[in-house]
N, C-alpha and C. Protein backbone atom coordinates (compact mmCIF):
# COMPACT_ATOMS: atom_id res chain seq x y z
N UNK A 1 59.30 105.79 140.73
CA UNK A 1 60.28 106.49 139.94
C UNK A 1 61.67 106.40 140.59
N UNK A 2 61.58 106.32 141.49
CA UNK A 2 62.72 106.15 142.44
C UNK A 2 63.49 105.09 142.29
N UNK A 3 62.83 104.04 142.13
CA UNK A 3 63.04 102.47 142.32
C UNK A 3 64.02 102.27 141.11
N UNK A 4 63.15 103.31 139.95
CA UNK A 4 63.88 102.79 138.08
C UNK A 4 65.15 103.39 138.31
N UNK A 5 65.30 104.83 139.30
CA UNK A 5 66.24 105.63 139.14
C UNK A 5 67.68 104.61 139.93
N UNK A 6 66.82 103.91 140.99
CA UNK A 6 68.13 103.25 141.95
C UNK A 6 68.89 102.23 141.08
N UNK A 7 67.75 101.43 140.55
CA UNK A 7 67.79 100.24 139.80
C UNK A 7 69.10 100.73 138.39
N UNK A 8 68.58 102.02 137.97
CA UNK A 8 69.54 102.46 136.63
C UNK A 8 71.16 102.74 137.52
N UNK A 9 70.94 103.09 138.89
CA UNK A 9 71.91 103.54 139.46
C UNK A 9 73.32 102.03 139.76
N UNK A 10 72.16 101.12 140.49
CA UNK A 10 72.92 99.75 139.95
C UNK A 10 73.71 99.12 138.70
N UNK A 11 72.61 99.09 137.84
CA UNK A 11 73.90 98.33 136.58
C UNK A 11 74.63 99.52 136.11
N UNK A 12 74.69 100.39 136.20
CA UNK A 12 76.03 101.23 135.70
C UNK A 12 77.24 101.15 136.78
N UNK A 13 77.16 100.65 137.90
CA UNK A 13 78.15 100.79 139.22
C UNK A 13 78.49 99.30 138.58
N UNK A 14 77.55 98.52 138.48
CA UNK A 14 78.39 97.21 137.81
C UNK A 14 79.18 96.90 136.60
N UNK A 15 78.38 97.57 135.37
CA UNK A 15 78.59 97.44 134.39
C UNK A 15 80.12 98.21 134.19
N UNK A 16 80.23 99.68 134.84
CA UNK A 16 81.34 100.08 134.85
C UNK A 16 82.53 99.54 135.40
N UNK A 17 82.48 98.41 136.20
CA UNK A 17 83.27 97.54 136.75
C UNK A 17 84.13 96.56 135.92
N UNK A 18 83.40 96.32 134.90
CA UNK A 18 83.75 95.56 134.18
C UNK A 18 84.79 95.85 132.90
N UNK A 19 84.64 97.28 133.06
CA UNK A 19 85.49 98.03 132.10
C UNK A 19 87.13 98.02 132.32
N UNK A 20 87.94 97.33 131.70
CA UNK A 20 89.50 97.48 132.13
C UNK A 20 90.27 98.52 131.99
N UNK A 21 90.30 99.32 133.14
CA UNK A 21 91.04 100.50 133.25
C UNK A 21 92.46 100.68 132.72
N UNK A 22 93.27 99.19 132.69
CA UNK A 22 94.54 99.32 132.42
C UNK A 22 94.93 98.99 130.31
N UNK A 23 93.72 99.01 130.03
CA UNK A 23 93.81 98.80 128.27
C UNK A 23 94.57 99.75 128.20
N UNK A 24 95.21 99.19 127.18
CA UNK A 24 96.61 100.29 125.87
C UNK A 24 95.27 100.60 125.09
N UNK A 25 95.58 101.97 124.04
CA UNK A 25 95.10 101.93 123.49
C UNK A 25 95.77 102.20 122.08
N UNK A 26 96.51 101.52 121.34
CA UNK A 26 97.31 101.22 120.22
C UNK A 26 96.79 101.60 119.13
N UNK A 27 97.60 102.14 118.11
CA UNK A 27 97.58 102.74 116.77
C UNK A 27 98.66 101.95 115.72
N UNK A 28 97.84 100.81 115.42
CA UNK A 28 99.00 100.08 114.74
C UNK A 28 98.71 100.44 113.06
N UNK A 29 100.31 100.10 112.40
CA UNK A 29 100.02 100.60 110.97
C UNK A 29 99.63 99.64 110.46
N UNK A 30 98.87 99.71 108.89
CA UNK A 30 98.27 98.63 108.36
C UNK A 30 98.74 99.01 107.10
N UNK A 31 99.33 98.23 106.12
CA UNK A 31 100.00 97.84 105.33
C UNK A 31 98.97 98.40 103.74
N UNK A 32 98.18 98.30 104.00
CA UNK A 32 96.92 98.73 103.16
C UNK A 32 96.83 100.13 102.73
N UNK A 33 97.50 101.27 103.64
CA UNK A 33 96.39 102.21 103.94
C UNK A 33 97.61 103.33 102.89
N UNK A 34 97.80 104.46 102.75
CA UNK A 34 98.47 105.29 102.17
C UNK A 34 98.65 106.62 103.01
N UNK A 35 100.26 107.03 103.20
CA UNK A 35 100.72 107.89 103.41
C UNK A 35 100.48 108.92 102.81
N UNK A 36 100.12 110.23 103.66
CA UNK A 36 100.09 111.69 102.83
C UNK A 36 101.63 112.56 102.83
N UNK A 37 102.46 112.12 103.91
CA UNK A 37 104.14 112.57 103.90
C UNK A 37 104.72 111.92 102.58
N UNK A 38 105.25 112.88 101.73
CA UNK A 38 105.83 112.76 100.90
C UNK A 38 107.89 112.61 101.52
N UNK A 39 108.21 111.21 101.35
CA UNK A 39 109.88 111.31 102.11
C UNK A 39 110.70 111.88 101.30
N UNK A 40 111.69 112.20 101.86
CA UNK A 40 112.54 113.29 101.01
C UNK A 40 113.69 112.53 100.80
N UNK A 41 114.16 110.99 101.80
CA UNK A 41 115.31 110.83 101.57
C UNK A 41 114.65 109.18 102.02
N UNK A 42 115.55 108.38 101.75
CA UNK A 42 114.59 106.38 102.53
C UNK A 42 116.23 105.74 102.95
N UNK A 43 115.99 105.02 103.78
CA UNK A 43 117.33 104.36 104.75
C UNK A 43 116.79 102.99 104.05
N UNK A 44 117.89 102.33 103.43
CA UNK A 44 118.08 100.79 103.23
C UNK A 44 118.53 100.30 104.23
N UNK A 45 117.60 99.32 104.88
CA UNK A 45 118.53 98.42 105.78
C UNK A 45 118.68 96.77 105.07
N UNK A 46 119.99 96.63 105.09
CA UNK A 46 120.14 95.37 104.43
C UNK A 46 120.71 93.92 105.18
N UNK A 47 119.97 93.12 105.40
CA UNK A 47 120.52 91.82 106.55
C UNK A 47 121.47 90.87 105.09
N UNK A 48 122.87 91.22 106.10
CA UNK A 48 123.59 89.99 104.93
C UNK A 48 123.82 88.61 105.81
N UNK A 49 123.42 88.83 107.22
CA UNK A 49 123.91 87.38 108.31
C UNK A 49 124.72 87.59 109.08
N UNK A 50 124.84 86.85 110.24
CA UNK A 50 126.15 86.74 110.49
C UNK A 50 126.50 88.24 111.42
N UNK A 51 125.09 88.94 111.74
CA UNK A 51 125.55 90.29 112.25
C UNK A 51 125.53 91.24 112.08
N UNK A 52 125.66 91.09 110.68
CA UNK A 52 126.42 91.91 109.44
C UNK A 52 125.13 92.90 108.66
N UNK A 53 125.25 94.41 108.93
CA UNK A 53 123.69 95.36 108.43
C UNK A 53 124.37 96.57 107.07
N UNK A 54 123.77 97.08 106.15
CA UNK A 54 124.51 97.81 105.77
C UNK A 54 122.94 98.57 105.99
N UNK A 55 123.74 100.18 105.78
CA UNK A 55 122.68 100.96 105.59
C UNK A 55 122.72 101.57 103.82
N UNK A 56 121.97 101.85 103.65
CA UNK A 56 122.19 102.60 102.02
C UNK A 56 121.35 103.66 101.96
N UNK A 57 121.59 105.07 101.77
CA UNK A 57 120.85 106.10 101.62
C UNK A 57 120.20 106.39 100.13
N UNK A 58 118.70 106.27 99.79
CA UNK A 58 118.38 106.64 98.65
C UNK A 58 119.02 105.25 97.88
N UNK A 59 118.91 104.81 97.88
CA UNK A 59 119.04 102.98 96.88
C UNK A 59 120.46 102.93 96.70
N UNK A 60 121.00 103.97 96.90
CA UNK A 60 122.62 103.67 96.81
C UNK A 60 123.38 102.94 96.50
N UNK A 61 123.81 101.80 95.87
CA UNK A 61 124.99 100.59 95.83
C UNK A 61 125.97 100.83 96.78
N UNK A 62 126.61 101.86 96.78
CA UNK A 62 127.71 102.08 98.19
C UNK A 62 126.97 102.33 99.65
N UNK A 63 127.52 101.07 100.04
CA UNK A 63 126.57 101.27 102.07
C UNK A 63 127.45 102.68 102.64
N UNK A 64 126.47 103.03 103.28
CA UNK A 64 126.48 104.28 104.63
C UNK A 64 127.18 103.80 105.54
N UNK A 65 128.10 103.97 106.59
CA UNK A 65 128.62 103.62 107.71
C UNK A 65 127.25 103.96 108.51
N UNK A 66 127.55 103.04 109.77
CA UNK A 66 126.57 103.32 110.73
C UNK A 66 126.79 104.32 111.61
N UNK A 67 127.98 104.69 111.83
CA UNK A 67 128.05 105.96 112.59
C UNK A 67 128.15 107.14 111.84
N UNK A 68 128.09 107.43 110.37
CA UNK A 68 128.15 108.36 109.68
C UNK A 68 126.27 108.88 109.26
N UNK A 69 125.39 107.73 109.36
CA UNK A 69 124.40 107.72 108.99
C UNK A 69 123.73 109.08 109.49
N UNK A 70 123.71 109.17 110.44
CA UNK A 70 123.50 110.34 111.04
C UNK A 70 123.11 111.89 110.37
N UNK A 71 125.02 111.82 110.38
CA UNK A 71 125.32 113.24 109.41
C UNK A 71 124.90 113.43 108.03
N UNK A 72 124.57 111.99 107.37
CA UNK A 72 124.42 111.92 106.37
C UNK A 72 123.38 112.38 105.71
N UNK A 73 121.96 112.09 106.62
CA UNK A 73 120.31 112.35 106.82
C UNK A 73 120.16 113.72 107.27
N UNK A 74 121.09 114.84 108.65
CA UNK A 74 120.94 115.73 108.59
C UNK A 74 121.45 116.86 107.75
N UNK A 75 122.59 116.44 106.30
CA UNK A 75 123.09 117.16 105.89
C UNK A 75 122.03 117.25 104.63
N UNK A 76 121.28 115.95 104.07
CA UNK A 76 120.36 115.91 103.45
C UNK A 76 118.40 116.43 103.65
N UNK A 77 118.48 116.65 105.23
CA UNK A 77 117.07 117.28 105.51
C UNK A 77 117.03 118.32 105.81
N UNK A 78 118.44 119.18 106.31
CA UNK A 78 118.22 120.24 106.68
C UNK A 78 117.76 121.32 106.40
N UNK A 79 118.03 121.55 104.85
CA UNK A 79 116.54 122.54 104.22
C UNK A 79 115.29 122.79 104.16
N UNK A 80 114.93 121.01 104.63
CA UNK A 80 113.00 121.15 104.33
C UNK A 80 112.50 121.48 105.30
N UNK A 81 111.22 122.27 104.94
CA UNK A 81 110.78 122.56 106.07
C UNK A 81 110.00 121.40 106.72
N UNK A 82 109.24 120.30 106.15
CA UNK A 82 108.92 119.35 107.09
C UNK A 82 109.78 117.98 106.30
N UNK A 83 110.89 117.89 107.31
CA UNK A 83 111.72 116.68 106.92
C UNK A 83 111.10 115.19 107.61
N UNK A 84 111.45 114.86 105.94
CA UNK A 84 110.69 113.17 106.38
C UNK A 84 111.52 112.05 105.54
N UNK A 85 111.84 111.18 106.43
CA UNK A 85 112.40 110.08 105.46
C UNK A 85 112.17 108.60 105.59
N UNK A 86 111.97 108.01 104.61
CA UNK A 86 111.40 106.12 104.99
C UNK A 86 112.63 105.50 105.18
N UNK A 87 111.96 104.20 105.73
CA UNK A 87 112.87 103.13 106.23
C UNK A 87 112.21 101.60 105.99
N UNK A 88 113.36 101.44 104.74
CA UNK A 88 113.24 99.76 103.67
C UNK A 88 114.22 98.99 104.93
N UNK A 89 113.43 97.82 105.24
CA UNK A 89 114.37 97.07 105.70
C UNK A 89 113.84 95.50 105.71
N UNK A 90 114.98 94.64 105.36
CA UNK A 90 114.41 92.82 104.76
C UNK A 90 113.73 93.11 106.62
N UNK A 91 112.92 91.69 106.17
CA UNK A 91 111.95 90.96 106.92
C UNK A 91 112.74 90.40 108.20
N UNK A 92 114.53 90.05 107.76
CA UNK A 92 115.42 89.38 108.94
C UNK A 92 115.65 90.23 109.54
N UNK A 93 115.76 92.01 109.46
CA UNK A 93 116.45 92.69 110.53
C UNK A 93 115.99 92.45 111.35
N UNK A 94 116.76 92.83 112.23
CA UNK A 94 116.23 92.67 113.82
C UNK A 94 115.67 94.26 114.58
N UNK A 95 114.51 94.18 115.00
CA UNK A 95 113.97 95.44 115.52
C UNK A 95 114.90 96.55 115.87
N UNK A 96 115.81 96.05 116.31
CA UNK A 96 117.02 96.94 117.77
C UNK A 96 117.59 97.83 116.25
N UNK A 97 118.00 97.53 114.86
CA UNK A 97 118.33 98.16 114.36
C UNK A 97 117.41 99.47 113.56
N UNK A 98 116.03 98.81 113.21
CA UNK A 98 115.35 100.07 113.24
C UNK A 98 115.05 100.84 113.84
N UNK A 99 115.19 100.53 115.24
CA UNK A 99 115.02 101.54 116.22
C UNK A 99 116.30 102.42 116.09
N UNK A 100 117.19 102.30 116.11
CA UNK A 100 118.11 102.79 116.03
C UNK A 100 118.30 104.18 114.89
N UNK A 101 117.43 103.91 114.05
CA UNK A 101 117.72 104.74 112.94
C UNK A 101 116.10 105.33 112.99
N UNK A 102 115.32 104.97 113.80
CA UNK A 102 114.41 105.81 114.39
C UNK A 102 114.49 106.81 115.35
N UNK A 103 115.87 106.38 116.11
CA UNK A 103 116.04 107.62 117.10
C UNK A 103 116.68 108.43 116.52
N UNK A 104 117.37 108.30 115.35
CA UNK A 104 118.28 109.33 114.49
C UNK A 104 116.94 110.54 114.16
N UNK A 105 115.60 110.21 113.86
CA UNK A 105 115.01 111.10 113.64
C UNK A 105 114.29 111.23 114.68
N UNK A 106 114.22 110.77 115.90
CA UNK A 106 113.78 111.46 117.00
C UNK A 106 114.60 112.42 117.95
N UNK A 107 115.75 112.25 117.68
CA UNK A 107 116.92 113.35 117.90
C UNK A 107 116.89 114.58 117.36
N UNK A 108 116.45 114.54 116.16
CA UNK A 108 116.18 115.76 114.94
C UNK A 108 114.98 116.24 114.69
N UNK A 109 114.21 115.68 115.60
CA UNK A 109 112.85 116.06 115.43
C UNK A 109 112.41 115.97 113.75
N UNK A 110 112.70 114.68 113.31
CA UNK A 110 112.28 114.46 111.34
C UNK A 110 111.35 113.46 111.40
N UNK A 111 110.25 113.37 110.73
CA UNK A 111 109.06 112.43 111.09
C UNK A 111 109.44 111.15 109.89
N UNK A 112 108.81 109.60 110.46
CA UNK A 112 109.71 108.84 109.86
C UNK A 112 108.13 107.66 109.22
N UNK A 113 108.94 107.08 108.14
CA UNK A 113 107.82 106.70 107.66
C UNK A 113 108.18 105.09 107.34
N UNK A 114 107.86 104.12 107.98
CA UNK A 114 108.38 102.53 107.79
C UNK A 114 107.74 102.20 106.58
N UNK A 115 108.62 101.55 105.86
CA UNK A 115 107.54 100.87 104.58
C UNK A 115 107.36 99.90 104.51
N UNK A 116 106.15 99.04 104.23
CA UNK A 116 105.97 97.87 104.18
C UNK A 116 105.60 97.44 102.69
N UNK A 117 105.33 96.15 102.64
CA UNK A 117 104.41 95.49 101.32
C UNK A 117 103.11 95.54 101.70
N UNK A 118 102.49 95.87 99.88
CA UNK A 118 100.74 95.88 100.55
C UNK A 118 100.36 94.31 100.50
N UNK A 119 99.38 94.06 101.16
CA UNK A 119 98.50 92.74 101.62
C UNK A 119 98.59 92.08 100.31
């Protein structure tokens, strides 16, 4: 009995070895699935080239300044009690700008919702 007990005591000292301590363990979104946050307000991001981003609040035709964007989202969430707003942006932006308008709601503590196309 001893022998099964040492023997069980072995492959778990090995087997646990093999386990990679340093794994991420990631929560990626999937394009498929459906949101229960209803957004209250959505950020257009629009790539024209050349540099060049407009923002548009709510489908807007007139772009948002980028340094106004801000005020613009907290003058529009500040009533709800759980403020939430999406973020449309072409396929060319470049990450650095959604982040950017992700920290606008990590500043404000407003939960943010990326939209994609389904599959």
């Amino acid at each position: 009995m001893t022998d099964i007990v040492f023997l069980l005591l072995i492959f778990f000292l090995v087997t646990s070895t093999l386990v990679n301590p340093n794994a991420l363990k990631l929560l990626l979104p999937k394009s498929t699935g459906q949101v229960g946050a209803k957004p209250i307000a959505s950020v257009s991001i629009k790539d024209w080239g050349d540099e060049r981003f407009t923002y548009h609040i709510n489908g807007s035709q007139t772009p948002t300044d980028a340094a106004e964007l801000e005020d613009v989202l907290v003058s529009l969430l500040q009533s709800e009690e759980e403020p939430t707003f999406s973020i449309y942006s072409d396929e060319t932006v470049p990450i650095k700008e959604i982040v950017s308008v992700m920290n606008i709601a990590k500043r404000n503590h407003y939960k943010v919702i990326l939209a994609t196309q389904p599959e």
